[in-house]
N, C-alpha and C. Protein backbone atom coordinates (compact mmCIF):
# COMPACT_ATOMS: atom_id res chain seq x y z
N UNK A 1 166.72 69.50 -163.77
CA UNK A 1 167.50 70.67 -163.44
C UNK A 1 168.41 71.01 -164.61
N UNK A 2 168.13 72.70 -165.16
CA UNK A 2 169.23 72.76 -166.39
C UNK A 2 170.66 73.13 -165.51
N UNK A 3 171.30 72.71 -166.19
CA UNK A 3 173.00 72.72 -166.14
C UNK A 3 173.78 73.57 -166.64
N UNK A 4 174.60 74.55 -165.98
CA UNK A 4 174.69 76.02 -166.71
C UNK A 4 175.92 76.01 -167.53
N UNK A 5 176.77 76.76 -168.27
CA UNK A 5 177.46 76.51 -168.92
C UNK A 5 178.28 77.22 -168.45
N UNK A 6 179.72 76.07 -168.63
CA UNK A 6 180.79 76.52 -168.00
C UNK A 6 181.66 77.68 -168.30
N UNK A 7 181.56 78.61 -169.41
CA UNK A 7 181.84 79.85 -170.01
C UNK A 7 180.65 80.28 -170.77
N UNK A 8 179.89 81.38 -170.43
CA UNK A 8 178.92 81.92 -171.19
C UNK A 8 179.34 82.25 -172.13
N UNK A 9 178.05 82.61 -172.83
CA UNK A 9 178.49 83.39 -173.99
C UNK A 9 178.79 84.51 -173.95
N UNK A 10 179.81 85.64 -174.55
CA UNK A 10 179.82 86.94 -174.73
C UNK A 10 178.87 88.05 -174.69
N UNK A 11 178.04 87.55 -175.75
CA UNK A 11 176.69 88.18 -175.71
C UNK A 11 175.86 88.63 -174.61
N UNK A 12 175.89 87.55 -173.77
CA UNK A 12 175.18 87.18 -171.96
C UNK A 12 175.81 88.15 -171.34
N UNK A 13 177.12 88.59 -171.29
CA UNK A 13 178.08 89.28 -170.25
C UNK A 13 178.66 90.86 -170.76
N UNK A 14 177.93 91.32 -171.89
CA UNK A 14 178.54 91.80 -172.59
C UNK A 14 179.01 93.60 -171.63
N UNK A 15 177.68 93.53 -171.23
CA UNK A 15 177.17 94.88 -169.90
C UNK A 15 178.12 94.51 -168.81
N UNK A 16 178.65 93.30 -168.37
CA UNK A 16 179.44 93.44 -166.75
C UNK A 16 180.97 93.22 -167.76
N UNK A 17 181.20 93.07 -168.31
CA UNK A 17 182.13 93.06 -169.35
C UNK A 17 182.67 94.46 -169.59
N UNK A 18 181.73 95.26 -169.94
CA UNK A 18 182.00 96.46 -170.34
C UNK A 18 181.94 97.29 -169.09
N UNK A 19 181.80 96.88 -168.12
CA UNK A 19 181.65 98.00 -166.63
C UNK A 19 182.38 97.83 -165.99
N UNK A 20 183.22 96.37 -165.76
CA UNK A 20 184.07 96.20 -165.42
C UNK A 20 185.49 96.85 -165.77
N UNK A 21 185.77 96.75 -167.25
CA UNK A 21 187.01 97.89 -168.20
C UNK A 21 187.06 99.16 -167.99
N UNK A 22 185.67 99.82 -168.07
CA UNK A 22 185.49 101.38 -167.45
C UNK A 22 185.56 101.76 -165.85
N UNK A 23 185.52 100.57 -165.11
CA UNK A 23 185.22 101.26 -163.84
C UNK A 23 186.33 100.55 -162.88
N UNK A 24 186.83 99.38 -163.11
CA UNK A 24 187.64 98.75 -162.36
C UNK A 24 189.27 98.98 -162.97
N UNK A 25 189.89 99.09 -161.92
CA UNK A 25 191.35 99.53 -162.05
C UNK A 25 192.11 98.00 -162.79
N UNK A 26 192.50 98.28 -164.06
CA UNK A 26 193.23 96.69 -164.62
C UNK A 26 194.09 96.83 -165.03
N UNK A 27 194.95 95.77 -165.04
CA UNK A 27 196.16 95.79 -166.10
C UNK A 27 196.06 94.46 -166.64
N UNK A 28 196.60 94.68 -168.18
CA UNK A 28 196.42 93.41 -168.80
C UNK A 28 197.67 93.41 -169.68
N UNK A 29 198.56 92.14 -169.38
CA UNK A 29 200.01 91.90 -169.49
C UNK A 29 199.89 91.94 -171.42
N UNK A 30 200.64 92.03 -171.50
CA UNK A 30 200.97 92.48 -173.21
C UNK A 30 201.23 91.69 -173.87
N UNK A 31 202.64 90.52 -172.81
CA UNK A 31 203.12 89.33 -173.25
C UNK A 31 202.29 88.66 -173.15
N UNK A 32 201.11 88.49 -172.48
CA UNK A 32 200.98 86.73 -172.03
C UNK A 32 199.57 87.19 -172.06
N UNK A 33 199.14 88.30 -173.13
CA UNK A 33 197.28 87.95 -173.09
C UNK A 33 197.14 88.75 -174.54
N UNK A 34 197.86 87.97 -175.59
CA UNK A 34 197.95 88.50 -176.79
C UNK A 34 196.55 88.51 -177.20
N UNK A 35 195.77 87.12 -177.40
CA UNK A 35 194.46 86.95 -177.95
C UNK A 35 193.33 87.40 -176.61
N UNK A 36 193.38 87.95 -175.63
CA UNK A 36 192.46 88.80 -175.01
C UNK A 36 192.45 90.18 -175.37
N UNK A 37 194.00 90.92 -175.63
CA UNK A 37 194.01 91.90 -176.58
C UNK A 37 193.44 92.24 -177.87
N UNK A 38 193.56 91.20 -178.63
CA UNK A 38 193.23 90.88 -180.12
C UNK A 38 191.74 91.06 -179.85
N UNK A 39 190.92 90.58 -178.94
CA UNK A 39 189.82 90.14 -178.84
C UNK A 39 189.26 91.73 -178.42
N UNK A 40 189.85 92.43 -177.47
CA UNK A 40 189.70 93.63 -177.14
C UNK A 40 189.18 94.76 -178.20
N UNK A 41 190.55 94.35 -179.45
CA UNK A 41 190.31 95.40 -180.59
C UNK A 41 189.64 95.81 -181.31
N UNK A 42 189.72 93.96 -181.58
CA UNK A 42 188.72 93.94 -182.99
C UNK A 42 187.33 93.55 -183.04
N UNK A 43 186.61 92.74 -182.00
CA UNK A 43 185.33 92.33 -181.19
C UNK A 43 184.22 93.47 -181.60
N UNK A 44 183.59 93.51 -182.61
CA UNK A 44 182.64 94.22 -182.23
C UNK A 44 180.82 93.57 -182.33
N UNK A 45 180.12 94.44 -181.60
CA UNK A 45 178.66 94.38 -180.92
C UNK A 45 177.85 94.62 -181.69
N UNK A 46 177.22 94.07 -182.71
CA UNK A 46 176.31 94.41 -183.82
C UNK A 46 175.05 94.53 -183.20
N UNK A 47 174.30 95.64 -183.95
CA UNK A 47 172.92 95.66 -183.38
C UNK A 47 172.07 94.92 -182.64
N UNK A 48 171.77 93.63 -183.14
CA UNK A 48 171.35 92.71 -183.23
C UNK A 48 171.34 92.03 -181.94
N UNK A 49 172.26 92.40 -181.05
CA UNK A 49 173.45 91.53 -180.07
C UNK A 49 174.12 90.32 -179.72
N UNK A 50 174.24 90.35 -181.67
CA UNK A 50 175.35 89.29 -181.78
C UNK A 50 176.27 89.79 -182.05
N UNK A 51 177.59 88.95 -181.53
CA UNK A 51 179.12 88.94 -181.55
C UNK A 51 180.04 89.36 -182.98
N UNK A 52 180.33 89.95 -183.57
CA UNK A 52 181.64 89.83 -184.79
C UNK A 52 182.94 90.10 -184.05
N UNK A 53 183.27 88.56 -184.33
CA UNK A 53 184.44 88.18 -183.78
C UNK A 53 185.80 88.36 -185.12
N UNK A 54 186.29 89.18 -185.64
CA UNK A 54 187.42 88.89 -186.30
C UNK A 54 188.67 88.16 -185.98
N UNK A 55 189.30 87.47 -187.14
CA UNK A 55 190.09 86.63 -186.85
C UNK A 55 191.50 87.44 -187.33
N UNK A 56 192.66 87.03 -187.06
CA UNK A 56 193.82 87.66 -187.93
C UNK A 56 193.49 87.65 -188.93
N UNK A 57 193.35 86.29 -189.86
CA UNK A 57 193.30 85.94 -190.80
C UNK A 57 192.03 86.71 -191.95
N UNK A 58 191.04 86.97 -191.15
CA UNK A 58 190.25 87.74 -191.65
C UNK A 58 190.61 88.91 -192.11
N UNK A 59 191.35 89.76 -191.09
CA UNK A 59 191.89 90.94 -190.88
C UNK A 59 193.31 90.84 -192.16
N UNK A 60 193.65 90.22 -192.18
CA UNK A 60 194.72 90.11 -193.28
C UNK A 60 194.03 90.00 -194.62
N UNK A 61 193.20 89.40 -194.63
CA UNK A 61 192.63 89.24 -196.41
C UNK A 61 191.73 91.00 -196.73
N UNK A 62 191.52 91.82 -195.88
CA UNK A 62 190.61 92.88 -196.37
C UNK A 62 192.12 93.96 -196.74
């Protein structure tokens, strides 16, 4: 029996992820979900449908 993983990947969820933000009523605290924000911004979906995840640090050296 395979054994599923306890946080998918991004990639996997990316569609209920994105339907959820457009269609469900949210609020997301400012203080206390800095790096879900961060992740919000800068996250983007390359063709491919793999992840580019930027880091601050990334974002600071360009």
């Amino acid at each position: 029996m395979q054994q599923l993983a306890s946080n998918p990947s991004i990639e996997e969820n990316q569609v209920l992820v994105n339907a959820v933000l457009e269609h469900v009523k949210h609020c997301i605290d400012p203080d206390g979900a800095q790096p879900l924000i961060f992740d919000l911004e800068f996250a983007e979906m390359l063709p491919d449908g793999t992840l580019k995840k930027q880091t601050v640090k990334m974002l600071l050296n360009n």
